[in-house]
N, C-alpha and C. Protein backbone atom coordinates (compact mmCIF):
# COMPACT_ATOMS: atom_id res chain seq x y z
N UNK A 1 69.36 -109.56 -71.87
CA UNK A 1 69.00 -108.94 -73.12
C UNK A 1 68.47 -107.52 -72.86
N UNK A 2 68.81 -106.36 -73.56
CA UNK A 2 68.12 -105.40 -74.08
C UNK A 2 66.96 -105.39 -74.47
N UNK A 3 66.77 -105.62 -75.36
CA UNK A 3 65.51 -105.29 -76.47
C UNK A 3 65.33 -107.76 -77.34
N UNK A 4 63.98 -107.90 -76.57
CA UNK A 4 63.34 -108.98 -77.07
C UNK A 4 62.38 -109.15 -78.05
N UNK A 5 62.44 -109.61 -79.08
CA UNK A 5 61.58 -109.55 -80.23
C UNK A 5 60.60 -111.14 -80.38
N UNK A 6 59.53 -110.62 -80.33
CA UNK A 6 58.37 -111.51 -80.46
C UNK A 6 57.47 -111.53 -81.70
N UNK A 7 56.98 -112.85 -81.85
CA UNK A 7 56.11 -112.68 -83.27
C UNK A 7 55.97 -113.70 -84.11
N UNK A 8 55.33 -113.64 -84.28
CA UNK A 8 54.69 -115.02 -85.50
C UNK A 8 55.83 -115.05 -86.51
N UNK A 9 56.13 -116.30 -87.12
CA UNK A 9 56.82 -116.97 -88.02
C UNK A 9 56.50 -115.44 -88.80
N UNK A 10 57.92 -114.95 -89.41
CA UNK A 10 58.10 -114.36 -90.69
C UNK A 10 57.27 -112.93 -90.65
N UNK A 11 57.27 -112.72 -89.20
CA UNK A 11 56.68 -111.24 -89.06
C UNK A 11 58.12 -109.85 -89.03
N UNK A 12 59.54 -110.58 -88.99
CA UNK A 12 60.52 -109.80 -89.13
C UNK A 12 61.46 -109.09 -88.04
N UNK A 13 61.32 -110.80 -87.29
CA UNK A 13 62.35 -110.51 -85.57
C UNK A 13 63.39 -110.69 -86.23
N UNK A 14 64.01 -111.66 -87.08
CA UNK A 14 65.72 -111.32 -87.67
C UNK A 14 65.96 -109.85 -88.37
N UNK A 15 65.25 -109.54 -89.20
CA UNK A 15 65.33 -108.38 -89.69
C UNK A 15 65.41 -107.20 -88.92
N UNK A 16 64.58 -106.82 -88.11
CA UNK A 16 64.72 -105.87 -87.63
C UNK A 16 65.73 -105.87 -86.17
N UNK A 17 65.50 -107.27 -85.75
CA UNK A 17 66.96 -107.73 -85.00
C UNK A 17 68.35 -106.84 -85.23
N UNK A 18 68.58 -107.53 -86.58
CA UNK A 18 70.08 -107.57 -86.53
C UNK A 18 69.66 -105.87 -87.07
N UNK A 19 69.08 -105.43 -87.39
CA UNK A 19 69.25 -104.08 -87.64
C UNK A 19 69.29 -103.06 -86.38
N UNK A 20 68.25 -103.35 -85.42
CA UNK A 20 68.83 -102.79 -84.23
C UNK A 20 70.03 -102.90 -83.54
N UNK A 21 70.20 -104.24 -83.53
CA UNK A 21 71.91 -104.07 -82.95
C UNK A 21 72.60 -103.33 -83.66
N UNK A 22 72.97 -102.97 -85.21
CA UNK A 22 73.46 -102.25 -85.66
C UNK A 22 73.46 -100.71 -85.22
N UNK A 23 72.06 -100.50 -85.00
CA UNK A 23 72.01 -99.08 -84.48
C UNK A 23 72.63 -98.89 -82.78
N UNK A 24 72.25 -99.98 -82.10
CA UNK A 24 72.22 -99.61 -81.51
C UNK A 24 73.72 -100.37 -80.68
N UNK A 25 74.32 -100.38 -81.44
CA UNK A 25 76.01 -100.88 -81.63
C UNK A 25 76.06 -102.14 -80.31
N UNK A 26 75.07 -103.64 -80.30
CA UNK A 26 75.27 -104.30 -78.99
C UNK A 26 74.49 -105.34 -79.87
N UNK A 27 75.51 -106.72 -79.30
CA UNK A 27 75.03 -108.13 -79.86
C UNK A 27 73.92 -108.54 -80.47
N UNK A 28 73.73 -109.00 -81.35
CA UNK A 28 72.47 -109.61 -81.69
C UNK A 28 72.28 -111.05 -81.73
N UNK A 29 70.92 -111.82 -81.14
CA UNK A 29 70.77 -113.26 -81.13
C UNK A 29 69.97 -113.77 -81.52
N UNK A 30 69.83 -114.82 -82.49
CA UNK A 30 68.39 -115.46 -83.06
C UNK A 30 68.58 -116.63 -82.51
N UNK A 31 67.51 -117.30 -81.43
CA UNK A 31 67.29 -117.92 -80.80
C UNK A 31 67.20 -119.52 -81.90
N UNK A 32 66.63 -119.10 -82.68
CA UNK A 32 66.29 -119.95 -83.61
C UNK A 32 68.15 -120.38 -83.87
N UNK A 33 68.96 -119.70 -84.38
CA UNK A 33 70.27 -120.09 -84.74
C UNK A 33 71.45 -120.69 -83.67
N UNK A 34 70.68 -120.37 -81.98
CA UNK A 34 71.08 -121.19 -81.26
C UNK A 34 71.08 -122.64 -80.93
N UNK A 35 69.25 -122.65 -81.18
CA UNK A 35 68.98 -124.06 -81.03
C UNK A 35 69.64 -124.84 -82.22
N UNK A 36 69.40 -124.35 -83.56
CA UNK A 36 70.31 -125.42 -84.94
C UNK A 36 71.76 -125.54 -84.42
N UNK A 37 72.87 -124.51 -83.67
CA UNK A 37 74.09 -124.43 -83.22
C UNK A 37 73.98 -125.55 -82.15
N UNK A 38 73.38 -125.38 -81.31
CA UNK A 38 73.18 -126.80 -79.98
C UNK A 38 72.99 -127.98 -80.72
N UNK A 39 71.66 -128.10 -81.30
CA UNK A 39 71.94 -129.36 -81.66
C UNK A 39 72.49 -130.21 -82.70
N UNK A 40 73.14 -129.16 -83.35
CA UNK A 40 74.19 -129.58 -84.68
C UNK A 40 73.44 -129.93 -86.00
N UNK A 41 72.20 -129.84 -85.55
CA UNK A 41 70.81 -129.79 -87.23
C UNK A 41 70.12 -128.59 -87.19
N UNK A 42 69.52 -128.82 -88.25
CA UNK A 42 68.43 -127.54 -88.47
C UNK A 42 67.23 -127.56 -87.87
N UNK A 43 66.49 -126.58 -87.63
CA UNK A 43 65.08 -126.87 -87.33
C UNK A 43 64.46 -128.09 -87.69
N UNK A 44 64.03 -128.19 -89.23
CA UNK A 44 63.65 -128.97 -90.32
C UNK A 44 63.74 -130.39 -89.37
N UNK A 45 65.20 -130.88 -89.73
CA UNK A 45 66.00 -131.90 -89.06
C UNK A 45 65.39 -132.69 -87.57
N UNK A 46 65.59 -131.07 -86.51
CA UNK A 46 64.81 -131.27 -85.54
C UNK A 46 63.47 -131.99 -85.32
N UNK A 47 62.98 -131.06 -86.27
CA UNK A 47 61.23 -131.75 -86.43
C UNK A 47 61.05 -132.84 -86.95
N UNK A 48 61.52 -133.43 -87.99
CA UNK A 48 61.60 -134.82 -88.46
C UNK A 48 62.37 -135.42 -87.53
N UNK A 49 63.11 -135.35 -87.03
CA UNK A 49 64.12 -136.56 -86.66
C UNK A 49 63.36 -136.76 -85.29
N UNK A 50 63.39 -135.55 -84.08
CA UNK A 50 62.91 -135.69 -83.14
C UNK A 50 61.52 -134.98 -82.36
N UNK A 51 60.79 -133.98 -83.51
CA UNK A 51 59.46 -134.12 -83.14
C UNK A 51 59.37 -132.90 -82.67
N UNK A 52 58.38 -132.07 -82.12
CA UNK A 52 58.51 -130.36 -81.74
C UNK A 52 58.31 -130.25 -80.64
N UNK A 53 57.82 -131.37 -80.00
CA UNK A 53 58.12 -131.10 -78.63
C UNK A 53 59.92 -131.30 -78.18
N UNK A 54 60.71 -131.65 -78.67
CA UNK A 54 61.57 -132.13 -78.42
C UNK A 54 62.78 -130.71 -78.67
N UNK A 55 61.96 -130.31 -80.03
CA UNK A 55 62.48 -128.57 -80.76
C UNK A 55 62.35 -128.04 -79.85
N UNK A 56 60.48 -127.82 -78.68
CA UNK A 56 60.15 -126.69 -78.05
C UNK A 56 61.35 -126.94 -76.65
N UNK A 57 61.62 -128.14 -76.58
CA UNK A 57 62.58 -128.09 -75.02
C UNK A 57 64.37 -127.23 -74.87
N UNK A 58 64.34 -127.71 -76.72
CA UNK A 58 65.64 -127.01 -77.04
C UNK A 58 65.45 -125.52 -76.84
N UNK A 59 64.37 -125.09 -77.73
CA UNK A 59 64.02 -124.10 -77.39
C UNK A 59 64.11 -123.29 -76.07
N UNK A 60 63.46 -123.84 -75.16
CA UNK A 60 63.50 -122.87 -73.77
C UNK A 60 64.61 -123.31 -72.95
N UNK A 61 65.26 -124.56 -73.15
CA UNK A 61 66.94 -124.70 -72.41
C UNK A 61 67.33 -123.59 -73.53
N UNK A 62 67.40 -122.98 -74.58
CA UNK A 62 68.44 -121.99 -75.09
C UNK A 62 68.04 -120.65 -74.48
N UNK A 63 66.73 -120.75 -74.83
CA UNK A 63 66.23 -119.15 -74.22
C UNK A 63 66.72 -118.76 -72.39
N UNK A 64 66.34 -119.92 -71.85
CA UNK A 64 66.87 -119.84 -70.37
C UNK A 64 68.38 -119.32 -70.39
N UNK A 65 69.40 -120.19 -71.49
CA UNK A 65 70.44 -119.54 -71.07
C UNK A 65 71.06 -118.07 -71.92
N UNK A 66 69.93 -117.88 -72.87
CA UNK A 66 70.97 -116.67 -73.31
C UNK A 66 69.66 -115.50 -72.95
N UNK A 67 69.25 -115.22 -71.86
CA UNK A 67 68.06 -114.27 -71.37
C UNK A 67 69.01 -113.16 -70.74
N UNK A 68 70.05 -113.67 -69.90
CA UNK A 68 70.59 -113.02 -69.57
C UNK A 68 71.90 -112.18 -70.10
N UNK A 69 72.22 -112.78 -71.51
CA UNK A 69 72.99 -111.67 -71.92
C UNK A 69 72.48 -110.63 -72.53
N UNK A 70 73.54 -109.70 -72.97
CA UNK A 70 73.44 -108.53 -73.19
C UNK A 70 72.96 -107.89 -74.89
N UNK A 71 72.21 -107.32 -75.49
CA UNK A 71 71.94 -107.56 -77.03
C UNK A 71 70.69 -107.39 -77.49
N UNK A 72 70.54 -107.88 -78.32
CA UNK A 72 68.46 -108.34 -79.08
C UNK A 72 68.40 -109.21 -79.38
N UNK A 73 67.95 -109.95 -78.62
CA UNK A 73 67.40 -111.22 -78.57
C UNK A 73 65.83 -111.50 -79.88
N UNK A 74 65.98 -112.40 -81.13
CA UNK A 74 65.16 -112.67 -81.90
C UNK A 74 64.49 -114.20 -81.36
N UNK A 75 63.24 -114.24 -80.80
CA UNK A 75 62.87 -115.23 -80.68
C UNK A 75 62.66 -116.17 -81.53
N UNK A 76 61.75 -117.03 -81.46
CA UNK A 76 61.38 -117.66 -82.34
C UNK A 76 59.90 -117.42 -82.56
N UNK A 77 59.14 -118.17 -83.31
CA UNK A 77 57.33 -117.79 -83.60
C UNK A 77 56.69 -118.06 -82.29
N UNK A 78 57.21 -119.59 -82.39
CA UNK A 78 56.66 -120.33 -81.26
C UNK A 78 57.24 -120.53 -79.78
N UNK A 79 58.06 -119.48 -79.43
CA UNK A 79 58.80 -119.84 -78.10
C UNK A 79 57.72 -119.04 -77.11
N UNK A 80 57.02 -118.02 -77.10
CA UNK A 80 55.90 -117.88 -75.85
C UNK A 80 55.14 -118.60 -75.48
N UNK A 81 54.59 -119.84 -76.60
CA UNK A 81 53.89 -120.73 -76.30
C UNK A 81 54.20 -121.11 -74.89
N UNK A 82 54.75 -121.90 -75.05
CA UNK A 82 55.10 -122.89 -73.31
C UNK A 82 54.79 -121.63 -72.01
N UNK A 83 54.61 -121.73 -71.33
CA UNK A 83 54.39 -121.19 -70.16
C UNK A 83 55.39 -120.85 -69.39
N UNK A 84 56.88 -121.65 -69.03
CA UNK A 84 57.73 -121.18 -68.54
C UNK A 84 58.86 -120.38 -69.53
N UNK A 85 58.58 -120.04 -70.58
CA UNK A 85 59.00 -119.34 -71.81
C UNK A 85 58.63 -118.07 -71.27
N UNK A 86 57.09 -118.20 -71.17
CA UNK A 86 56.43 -116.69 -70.97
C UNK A 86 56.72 -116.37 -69.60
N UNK A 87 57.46 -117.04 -69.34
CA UNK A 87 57.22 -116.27 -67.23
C UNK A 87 58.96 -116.24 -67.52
N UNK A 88 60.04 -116.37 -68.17
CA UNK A 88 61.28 -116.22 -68.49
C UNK A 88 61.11 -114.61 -69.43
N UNK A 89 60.47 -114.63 -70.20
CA UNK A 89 60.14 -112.78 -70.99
C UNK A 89 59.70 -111.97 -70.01
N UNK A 90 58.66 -112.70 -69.49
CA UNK A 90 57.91 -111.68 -68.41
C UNK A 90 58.71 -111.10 -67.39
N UNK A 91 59.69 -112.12 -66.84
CA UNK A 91 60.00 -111.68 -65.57
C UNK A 91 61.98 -111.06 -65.75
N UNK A 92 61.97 -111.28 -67.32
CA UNK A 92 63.49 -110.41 -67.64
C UNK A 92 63.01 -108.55 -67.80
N UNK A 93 64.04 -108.39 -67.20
CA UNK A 93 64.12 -106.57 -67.45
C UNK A 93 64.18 -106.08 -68.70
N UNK A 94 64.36 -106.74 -69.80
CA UNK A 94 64.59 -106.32 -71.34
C UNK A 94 63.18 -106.50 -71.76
N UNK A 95 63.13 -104.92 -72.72
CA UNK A 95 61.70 -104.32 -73.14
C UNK A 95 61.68 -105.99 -74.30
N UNK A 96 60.07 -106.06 -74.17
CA UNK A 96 60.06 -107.43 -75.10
C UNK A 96 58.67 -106.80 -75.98
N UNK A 97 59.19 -106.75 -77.26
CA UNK A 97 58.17 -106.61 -78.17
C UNK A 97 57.99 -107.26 -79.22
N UNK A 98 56.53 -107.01 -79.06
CA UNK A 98 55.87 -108.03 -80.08
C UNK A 98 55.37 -107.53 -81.51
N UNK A 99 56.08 -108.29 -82.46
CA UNK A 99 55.69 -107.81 -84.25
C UNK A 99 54.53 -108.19 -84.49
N UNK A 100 53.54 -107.87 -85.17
CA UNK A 100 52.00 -108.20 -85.40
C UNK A 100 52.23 -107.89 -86.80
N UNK A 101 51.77 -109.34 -87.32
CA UNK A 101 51.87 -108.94 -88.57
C UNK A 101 50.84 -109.75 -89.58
N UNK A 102 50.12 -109.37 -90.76
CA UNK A 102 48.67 -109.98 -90.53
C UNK A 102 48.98 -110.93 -92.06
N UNK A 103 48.11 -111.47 -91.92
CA UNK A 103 48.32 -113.07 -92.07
C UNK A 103 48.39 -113.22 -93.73
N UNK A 104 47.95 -112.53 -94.63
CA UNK A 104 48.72 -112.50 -95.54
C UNK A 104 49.27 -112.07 -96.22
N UNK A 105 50.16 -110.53 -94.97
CA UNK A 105 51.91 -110.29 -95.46
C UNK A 105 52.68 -111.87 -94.90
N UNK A 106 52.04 -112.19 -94.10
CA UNK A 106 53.11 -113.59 -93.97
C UNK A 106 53.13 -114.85 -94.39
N UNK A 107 51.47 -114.85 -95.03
CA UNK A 107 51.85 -115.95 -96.07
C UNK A 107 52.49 -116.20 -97.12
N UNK A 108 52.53 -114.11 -97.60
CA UNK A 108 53.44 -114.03 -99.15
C UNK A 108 55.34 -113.86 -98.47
N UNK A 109 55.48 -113.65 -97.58
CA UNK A 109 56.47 -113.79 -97.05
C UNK A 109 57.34 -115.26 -96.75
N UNK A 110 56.20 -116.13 -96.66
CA UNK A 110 56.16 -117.44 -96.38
C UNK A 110 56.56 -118.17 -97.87
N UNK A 111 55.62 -117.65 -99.02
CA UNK A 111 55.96 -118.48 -100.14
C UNK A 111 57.49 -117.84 -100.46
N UNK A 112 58.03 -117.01 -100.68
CA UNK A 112 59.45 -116.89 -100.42
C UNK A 112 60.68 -117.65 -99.79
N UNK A 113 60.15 -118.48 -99.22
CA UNK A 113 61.00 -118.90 -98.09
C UNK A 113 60.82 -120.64 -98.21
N UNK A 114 61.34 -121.09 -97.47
CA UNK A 114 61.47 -122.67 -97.14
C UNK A 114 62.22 -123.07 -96.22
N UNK A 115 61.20 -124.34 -95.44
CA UNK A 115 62.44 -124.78 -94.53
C UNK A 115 61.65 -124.56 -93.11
N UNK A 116 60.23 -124.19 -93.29
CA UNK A 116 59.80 -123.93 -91.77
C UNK A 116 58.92 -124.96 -91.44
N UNK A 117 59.46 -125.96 -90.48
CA UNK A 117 58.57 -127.02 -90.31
C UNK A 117 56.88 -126.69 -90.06
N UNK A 118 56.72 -125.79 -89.55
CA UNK A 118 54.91 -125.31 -89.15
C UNK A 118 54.84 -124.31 -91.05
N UNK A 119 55.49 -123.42 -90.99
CA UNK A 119 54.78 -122.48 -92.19
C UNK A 119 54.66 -122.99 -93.60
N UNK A 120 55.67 -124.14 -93.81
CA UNK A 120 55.27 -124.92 -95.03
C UNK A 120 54.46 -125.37 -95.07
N UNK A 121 53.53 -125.73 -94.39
CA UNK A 121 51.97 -126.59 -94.20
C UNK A 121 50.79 -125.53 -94.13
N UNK A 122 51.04 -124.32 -94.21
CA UNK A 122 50.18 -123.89 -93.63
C UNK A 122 49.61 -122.68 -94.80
N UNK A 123 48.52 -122.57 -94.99
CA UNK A 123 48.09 -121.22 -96.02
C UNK A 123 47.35 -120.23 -95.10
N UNK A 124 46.99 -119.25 -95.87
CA UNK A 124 46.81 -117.76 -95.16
C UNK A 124 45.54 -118.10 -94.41
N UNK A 125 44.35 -118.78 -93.98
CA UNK A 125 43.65 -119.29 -93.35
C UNK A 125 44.32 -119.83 -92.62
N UNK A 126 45.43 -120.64 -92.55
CA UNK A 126 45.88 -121.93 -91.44
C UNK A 126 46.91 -120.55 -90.51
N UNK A 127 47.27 -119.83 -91.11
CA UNK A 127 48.03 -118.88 -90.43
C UNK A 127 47.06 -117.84 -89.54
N UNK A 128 46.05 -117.67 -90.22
CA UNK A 128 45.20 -116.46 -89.28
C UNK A 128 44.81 -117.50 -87.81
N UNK A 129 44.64 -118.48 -88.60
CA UNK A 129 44.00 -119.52 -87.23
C UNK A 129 45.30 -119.39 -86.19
N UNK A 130 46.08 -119.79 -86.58
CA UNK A 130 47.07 -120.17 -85.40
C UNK A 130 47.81 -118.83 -84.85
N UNK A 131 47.96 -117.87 -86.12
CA UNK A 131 47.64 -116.62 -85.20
C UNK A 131 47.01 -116.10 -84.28
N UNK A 132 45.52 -116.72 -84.44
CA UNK A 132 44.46 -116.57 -82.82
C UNK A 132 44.99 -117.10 -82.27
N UNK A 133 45.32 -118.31 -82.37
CA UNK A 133 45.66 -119.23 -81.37
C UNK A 133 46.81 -118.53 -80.13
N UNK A 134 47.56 -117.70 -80.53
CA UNK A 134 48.97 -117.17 -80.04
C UNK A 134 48.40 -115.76 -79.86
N UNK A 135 47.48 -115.65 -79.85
CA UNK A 135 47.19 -113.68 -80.04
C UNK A 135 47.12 -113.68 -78.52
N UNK A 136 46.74 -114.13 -77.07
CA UNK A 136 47.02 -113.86 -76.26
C UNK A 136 47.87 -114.02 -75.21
N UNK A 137 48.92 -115.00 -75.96
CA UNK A 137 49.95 -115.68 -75.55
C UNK A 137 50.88 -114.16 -75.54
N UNK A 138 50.82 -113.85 -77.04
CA UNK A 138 52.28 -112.84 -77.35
C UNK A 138 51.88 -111.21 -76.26
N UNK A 139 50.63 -110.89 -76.52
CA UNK A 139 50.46 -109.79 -75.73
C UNK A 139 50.41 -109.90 -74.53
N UNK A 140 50.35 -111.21 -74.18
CA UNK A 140 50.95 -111.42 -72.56
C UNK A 140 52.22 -110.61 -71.78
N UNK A 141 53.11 -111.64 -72.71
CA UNK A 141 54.38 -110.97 -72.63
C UNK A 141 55.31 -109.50 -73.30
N UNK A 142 54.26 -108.93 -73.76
CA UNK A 142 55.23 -107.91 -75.06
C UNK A 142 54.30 -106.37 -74.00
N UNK A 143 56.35 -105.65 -73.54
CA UNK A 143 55.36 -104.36 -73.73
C UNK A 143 55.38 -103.44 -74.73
N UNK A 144 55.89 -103.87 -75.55
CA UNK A 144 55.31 -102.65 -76.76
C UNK A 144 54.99 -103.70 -78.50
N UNK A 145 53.78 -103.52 -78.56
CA UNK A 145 53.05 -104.00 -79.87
C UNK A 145 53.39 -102.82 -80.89
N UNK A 146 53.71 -103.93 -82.15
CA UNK A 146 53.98 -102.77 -83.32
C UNK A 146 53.51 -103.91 -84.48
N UNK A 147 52.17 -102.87 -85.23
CA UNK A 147 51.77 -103.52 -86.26
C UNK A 147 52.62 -102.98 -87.53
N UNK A 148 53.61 -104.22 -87.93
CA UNK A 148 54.54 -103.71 -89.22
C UNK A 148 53.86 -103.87 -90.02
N UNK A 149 52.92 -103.97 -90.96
CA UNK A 149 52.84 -104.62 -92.21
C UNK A 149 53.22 -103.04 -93.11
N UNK A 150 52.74 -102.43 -92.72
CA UNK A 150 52.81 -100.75 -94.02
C UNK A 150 54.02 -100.55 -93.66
N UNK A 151 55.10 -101.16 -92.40
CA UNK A 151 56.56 -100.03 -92.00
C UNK A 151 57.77 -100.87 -92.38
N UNK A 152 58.58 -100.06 -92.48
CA UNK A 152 59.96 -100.22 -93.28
C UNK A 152 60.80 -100.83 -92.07
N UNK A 153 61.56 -101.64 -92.01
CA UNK A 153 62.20 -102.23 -91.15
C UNK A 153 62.95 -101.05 -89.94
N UNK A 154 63.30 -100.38 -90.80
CA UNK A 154 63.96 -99.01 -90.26
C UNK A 154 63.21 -98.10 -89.41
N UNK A 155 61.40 -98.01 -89.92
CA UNK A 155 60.62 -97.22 -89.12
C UNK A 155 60.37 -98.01 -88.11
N UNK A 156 59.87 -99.25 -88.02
CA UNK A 156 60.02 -100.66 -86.47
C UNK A 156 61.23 -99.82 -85.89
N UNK A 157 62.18 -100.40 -86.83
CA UNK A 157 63.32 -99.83 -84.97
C UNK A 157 63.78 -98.75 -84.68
N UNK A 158 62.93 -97.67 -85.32
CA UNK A 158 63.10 -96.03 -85.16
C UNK A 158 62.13 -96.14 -83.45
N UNK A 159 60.75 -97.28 -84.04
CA UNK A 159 59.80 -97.00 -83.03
C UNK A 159 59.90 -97.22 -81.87
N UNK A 160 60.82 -98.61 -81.59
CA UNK A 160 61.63 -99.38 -80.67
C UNK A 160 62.31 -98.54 -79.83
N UNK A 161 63.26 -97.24 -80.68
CA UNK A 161 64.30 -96.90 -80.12
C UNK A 161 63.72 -95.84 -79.20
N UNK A 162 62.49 -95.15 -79.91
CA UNK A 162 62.17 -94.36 -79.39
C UNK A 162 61.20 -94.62 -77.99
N UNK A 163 60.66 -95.53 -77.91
CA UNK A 163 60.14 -96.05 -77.10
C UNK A 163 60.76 -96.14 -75.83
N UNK A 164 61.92 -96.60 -76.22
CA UNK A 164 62.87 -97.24 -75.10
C UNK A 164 63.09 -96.09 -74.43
N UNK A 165 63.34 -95.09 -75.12
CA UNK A 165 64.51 -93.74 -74.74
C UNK A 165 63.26 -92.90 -73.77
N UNK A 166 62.02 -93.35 -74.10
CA UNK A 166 60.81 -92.39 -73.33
C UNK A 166 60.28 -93.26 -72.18
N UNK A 167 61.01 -94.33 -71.91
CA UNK A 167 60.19 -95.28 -70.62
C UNK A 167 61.44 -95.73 -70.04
């Protein structure tokens, strides 16, 4: 991978994903749309049928194998969690950054939406919490932090690009 996108549920790794590849004319991958492709269900599915630990394994067998192609890689919320997740970001050559995004642009982002086994349960308190929870997980692995909440999808991957082009 190129360029890795990190970040809490609904902070805007598809979005600004597939918009960088656009710019920057090279594959784009949502990790999340691998694992539903592998295992022939949805997340949702996943979590009911077989539980999140079972999601998180799909999870890092997908991430293991698509680390090494070429593109922008959209993680998932929860894929730094695990430990050999984070030493798979850490130790790939593709800049990995992390979206910060505060807890209730993503809860109103959240009521929009459906279908997320963790964010349907959860309100703008249950999100700041588990946001701590991950706040030193993600800056582990991310070298460049970008707080979106005031920026336009377009100014993120103006910042990205520019970043890249100066390191």
């Amino acid at each position: 991978m190129k360029i890795i996108l990190t970040g809490f549920m609904a902070s805007g790794k598809s979005s600004v994903g597939q918009m960088l590849a656009q710019r920057l004319s090279c594959p784009y991958t949502d990790l999340d749309q691998v694992v539903t492709i592998t295992a022939g269900k949805s997340i949702p599915q996943i979590f009911h049928e077989d539980g999140e630990a079972a999601f998180r394994k799909l999870e890092h067998d997908q991430l293991a194998a698509v680390i090494d192609q070429g593109g922008i890689l959209a993680t998932g919320g929860g894929t730094p969690v695990r430990a050999d997740n984070q030493e798979i970001l850490i130790q790939s050559p593709a800049l990995v950054v992390l979206l910060e995004t505060s807890p209730e642009i993503i809860a109103q982002r959240l009521q929009q939406q459906s279908g997320r086994p963790l964010g349907d349960q959860l309100n703008a308190a249950g999100i700041a919490a588990l946001q701590k929870q991950r706040a030193s997980t993600y800056h582990r692995v991310a070298d460049l932090v970008i707080s979106t909440d005031q920026l336009a999808v377009e100014t993120i991957c103006q910042q990205i690009i520019d970043y890249q082009d100066n390191n």
